[in-house]
PDB file of N, CA and C in Angstrom:
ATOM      1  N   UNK A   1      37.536   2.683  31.323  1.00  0.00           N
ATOM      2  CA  UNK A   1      36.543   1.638  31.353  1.00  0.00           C
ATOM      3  C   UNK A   1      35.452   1.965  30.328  1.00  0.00           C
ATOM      4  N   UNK A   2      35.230   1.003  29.391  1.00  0.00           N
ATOM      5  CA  UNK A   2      33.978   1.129  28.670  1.00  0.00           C
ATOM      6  C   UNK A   2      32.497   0.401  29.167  1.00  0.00           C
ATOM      7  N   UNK A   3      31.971   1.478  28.416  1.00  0.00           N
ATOM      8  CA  UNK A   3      30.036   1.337  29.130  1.00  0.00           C
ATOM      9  C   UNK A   3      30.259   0.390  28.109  1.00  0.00           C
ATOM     10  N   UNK A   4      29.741  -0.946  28.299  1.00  0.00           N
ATOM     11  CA  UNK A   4      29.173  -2.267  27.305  1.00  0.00           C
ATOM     12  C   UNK A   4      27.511  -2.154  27.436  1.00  0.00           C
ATOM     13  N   UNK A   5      26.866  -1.358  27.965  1.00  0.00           N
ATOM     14  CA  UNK A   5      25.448  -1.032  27.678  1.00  0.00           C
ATOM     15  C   UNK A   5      25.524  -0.579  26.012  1.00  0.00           C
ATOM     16  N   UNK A   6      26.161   1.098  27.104  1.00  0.00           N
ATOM     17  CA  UNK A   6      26.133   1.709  25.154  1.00  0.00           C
ATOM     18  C   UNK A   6      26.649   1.070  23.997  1.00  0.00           C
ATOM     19  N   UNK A   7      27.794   0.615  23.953  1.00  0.00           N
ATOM     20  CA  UNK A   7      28.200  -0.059  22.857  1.00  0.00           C
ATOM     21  C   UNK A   7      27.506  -1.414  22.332  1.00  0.00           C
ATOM     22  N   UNK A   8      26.941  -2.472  23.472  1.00  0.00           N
ATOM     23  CA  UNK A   8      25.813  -3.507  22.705  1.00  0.00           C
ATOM     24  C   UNK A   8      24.636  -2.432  21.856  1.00  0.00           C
ATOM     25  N   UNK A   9      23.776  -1.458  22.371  1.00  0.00           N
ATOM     26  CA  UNK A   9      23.073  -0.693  22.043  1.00  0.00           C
ATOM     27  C   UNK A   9      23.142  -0.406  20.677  1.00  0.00           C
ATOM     28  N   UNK A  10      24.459   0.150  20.466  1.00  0.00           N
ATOM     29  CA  UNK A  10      24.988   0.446  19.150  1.00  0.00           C
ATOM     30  C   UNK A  10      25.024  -0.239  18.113  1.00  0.00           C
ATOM     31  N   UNK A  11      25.134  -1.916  18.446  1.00  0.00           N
ATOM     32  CA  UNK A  11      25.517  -2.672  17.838  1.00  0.00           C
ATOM     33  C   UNK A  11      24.151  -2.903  17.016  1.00  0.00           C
ATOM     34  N   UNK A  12      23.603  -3.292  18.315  1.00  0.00           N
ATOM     35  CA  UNK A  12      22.019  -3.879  18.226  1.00  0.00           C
ATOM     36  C   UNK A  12      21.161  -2.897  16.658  1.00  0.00           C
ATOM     37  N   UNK A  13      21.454  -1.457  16.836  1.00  0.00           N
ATOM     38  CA  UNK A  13      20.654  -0.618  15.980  1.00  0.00           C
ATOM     39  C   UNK A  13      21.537  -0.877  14.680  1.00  0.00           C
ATOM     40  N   UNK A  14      22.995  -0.732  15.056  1.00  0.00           N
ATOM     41  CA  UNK A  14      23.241  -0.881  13.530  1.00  0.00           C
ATOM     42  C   UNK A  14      22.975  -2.278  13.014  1.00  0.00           C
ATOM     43  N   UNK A  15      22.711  -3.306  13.342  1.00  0.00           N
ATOM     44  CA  UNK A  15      22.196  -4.345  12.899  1.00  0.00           C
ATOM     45  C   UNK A  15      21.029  -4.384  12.425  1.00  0.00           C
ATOM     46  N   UNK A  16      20.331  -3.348  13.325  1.00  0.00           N
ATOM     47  CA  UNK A  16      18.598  -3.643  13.027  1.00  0.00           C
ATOM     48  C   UNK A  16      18.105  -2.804  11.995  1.00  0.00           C
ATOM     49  N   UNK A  17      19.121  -1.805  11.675  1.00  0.00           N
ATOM     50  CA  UNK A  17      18.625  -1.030  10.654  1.00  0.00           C
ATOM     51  C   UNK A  17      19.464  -0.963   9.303  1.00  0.00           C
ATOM     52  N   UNK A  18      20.458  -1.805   9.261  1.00  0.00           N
ATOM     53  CA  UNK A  18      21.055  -2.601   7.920  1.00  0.00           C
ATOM     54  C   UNK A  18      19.647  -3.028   7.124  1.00  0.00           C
ATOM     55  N   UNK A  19      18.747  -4.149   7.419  1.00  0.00           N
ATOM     56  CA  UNK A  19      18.171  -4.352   6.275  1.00  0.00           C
ATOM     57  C   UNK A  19      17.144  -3.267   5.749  1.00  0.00           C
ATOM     58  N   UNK A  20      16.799  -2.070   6.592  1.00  0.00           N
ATOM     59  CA  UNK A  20      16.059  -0.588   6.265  1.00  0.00           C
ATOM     60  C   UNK A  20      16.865  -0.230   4.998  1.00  0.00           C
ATOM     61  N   UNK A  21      18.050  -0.265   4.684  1.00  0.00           N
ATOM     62  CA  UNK A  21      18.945   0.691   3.830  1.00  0.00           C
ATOM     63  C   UNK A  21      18.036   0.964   2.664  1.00  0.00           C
ATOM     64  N   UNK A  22      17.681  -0.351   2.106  1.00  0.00           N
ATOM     65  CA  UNK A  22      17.196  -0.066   0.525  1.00  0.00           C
ATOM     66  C   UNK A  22      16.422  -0.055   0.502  1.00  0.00           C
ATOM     67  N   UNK A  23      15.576  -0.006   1.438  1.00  0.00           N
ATOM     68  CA  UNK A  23      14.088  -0.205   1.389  1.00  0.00           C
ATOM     69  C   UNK A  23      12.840   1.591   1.104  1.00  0.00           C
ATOM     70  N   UNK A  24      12.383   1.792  -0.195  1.00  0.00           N
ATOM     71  CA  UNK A  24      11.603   2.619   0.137  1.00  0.00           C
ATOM     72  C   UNK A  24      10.667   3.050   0.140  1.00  0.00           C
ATOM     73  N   UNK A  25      10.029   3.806   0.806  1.00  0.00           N
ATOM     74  CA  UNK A  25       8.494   3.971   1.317  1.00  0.00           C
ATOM     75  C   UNK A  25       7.709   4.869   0.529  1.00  0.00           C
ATOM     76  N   UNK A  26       6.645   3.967  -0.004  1.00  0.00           N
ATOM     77  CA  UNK A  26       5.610   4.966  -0.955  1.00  0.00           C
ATOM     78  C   UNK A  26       4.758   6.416  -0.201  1.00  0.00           C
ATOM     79  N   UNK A  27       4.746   6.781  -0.749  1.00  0.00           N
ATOM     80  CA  UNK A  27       4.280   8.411   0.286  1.00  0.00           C
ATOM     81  C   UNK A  27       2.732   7.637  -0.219  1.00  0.00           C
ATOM     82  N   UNK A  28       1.810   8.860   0.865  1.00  0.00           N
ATOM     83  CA  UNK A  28       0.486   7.658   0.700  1.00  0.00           C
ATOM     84  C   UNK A  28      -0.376   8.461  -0.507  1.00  0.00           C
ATOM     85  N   UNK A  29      -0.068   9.145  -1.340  1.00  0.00           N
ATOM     86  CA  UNK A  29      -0.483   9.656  -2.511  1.00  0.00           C
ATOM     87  C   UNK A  29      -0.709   8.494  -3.706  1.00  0.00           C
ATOM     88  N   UNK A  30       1.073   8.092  -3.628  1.00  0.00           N
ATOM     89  CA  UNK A  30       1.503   6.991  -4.650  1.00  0.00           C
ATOM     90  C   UNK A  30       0.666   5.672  -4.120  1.00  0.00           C
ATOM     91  N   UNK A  31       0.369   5.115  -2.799  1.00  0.00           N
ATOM     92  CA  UNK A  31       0.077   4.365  -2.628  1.00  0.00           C
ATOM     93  C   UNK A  31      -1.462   4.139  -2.606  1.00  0.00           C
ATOM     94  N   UNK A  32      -2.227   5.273  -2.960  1.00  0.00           N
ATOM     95  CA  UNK A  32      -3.559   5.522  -3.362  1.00  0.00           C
ATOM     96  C   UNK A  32      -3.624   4.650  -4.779  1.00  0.00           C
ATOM     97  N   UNK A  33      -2.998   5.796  -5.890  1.00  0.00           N
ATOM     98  CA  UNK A  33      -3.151   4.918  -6.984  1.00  0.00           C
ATOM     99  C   UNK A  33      -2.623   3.644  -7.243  1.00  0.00           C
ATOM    100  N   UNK A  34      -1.392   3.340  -6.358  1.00  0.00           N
ATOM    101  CA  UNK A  34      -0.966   1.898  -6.962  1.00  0.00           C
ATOM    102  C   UNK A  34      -2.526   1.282  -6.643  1.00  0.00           C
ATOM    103  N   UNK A  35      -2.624   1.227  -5.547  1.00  0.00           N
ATOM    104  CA  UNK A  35      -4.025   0.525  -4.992  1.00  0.00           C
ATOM    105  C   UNK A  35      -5.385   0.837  -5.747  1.00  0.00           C
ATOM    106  N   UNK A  36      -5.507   1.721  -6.620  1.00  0.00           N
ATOM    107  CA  UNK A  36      -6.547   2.019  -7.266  1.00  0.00           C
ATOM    108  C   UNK A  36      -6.105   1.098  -8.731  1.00  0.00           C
ATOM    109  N   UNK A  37      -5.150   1.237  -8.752  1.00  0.00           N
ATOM    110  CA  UNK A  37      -4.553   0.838 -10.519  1.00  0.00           C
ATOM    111  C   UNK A  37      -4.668  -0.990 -10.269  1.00  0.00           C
ATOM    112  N   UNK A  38      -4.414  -1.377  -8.833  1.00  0.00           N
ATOM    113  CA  UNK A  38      -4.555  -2.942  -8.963  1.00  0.00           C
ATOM    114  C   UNK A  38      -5.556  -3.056  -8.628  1.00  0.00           C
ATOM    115  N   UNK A  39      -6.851  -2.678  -7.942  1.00  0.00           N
ATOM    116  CA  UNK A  39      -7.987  -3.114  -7.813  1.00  0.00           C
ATOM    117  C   UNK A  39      -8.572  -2.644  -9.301  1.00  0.00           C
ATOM    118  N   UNK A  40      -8.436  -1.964 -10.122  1.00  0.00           N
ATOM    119  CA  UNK A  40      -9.096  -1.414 -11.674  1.00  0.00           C
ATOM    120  C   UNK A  40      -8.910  -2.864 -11.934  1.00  0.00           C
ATOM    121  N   UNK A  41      -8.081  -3.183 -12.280  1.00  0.00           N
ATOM    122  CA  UNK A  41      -6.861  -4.519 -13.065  1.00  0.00           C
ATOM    123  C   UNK A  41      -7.896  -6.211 -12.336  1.00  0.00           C
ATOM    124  N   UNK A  42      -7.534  -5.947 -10.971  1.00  0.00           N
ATOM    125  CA  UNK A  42      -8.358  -7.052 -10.513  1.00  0.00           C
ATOM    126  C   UNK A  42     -10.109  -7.414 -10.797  1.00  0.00           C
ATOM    127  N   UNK A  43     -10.517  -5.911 -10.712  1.00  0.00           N
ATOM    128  CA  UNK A  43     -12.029  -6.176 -11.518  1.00  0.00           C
ATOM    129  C   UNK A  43     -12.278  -5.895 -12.987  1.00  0.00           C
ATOM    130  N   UNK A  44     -11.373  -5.966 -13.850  1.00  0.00           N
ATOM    131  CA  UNK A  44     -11.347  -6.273 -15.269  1.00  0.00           C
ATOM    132  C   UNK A  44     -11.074  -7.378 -15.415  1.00  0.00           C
ATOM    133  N   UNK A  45      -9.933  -7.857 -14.677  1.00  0.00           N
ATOM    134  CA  UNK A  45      -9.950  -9.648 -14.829  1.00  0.00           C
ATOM    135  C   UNK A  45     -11.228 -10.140 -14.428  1.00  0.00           C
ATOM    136  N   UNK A  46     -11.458  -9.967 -13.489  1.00  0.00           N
ATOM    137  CA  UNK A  46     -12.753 -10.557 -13.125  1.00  0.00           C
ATOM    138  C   UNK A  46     -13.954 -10.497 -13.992  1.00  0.00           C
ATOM    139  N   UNK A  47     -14.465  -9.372 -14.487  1.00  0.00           N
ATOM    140  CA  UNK A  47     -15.368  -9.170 -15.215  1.00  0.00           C
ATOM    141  C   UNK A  47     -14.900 -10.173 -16.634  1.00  0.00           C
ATOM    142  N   UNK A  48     -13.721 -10.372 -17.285  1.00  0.00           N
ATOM    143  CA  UNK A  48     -13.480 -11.140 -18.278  1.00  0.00           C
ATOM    144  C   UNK A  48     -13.746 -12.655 -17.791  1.00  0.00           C
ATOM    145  N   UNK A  49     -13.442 -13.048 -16.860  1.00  0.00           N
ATOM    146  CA  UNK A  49     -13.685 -14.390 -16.295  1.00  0.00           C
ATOM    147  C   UNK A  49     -15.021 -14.691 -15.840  1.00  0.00           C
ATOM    148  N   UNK A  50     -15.670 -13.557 -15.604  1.00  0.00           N
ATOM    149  CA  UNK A  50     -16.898 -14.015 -15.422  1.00  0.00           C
ATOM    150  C   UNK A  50     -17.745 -13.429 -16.610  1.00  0.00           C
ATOM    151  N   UNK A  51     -17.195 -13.151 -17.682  1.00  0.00           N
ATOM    152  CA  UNK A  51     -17.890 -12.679 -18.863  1.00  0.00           C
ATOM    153  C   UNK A  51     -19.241 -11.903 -18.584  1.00  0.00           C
ATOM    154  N   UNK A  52     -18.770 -10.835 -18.066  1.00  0.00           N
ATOM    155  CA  UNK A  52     -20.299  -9.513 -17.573  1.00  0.00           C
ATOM    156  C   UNK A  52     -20.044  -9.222 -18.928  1.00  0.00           C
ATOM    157  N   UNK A  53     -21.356  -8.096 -18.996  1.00  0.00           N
ATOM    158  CA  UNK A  53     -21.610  -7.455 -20.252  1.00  0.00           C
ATOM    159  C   UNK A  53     -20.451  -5.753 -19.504  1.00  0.00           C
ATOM    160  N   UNK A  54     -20.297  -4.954 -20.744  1.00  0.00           N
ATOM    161  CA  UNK A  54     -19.516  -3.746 -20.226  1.00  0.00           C
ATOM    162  C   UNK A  54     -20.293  -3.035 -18.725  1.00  0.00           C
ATOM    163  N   UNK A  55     -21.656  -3.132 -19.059  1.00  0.00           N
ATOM    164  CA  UNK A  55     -22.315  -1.983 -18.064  1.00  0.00           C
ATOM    165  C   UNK A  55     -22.099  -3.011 -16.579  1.00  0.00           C
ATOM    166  N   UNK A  56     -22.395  -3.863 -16.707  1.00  0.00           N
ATOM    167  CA  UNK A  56     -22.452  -4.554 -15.312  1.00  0.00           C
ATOM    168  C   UNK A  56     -20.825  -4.554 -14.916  1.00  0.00           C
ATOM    169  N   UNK A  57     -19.809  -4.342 -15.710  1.00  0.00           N
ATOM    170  CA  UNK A  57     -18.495  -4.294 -14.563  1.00  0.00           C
ATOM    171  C   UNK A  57     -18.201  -2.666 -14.652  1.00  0.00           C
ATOM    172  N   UNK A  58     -18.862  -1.707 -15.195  1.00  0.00           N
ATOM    173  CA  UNK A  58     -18.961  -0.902 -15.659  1.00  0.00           C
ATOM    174  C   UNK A  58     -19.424  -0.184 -13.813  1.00  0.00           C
ATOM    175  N   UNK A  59     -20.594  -0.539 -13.502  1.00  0.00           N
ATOM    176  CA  UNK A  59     -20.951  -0.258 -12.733  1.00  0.00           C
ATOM    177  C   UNK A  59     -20.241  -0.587 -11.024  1.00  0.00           C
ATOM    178  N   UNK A  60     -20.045  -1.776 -11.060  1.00  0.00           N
ATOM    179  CA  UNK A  60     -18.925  -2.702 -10.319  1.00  0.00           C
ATOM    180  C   UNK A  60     -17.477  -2.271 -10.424  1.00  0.00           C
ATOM    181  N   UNK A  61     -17.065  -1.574 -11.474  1.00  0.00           N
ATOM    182  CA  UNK A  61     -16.052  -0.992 -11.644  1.00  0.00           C
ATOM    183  C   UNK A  61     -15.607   0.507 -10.927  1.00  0.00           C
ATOM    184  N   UNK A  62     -17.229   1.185 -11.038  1.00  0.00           N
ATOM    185  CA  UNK A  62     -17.173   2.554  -9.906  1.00  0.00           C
ATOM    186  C   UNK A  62     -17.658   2.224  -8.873  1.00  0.00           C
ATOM    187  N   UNK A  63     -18.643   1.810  -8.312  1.00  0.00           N
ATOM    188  CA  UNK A  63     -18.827   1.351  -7.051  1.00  0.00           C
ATOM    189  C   UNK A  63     -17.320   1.538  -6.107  1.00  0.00           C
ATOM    190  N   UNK A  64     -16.713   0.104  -6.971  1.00  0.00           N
ATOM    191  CA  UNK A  64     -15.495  -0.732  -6.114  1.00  0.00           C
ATOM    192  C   UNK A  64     -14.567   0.672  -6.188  1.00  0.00           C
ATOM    193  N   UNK A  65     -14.203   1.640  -7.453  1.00  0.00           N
ATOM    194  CA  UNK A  65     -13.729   2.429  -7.294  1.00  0.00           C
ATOM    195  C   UNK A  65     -13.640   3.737  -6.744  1.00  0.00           C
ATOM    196  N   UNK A  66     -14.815   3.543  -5.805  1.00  0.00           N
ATOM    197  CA  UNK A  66     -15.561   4.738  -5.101  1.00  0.00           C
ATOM    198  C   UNK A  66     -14.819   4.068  -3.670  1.00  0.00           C
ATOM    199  N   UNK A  67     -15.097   3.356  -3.609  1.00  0.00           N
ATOM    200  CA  UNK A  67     -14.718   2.248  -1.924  1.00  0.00           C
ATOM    201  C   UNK A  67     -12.981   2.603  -1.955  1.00  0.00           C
ATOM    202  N   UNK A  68     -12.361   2.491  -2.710  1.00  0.00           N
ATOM    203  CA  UNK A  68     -10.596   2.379  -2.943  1.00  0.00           C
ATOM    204  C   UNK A  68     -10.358   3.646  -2.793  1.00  0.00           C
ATOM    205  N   UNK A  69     -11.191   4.756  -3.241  1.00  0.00           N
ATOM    206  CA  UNK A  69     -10.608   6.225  -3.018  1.00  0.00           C
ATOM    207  C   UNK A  69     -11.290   6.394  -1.656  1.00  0.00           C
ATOM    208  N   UNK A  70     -12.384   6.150  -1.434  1.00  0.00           N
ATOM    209  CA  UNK A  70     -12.727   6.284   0.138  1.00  0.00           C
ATOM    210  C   UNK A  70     -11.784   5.803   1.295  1.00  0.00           C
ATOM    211  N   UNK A  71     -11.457   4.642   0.838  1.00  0.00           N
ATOM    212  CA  UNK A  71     -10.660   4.051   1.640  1.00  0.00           C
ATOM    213  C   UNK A  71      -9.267   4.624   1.926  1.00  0.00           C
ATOM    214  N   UNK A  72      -8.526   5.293   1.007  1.00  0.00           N
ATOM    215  CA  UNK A  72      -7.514   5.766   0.652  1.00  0.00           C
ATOM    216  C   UNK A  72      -7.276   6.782   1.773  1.00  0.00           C
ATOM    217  N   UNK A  73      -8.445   7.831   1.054  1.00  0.00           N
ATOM    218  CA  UNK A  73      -8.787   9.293   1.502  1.00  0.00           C
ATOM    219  C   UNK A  73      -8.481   8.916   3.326  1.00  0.00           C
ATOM    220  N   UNK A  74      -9.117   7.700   3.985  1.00  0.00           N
ATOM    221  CA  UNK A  74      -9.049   7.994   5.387  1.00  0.00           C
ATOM    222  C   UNK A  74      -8.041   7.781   5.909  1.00  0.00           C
ATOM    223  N   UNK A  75      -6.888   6.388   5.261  1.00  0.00           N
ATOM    224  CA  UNK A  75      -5.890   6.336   5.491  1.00  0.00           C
ATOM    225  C   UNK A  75      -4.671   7.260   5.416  1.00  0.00           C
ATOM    226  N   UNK A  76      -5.013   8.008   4.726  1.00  0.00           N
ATOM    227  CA  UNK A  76      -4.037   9.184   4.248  1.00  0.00           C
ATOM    228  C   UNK A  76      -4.404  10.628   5.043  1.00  0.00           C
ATOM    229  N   UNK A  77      -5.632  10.862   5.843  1.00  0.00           N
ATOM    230  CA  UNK A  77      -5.872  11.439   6.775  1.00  0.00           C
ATOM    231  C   UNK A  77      -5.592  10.854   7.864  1.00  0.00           C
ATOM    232  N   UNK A  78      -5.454   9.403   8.463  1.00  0.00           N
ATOM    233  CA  UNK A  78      -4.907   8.929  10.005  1.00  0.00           C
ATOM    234  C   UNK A  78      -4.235   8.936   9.799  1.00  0.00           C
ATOM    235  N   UNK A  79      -3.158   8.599   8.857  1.00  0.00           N
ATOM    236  CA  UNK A  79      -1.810   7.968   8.961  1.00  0.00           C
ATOM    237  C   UNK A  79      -0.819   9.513   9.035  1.00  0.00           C
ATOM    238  N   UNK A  80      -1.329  11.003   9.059  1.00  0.00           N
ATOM    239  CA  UNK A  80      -0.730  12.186   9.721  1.00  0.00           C
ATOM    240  C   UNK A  80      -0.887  12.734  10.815  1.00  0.00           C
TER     241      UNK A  80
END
């Protein structure tokens, strides 16, 4: 006699973890700078669209880039 618990069980995971296969996960180092490299990018566009002078996105540029490594830094301390 077969257990049909275990074997739906089986089924269920290998289904649920088929679309995991290719999928892969930035360690949170890499995912510091991606996130630093698109917020740089997002406030250079910005500063061009809103035509600042250098010092004013200059300044807006570390600020915001002070906040992205802060932000980083804590996530990468909870998330162990």
């Amino acid at each position: 006699m077969v257990n049909t618990a275990n074997a739906e069980g089986r089924v269920y995971r290998a289904e649920r973890s088929r679309g995991k296969k290719n999928r892969r996960k930035f360690s949170s180092i890499m995912a510091m700078v991606l996130g630093a490299i698109v917020t740089i990018e997002i406030m250079i566009m910005g500063a061009m669209v809103l035509k600042l002078d250098f010092h004013s996105a200059d300044r807006i540029a570390l600020a915001l880039g002070f906040m992205v490594l802060y932000s980083g830094v804590v996530i990468a301390l909870a998330d162990k």
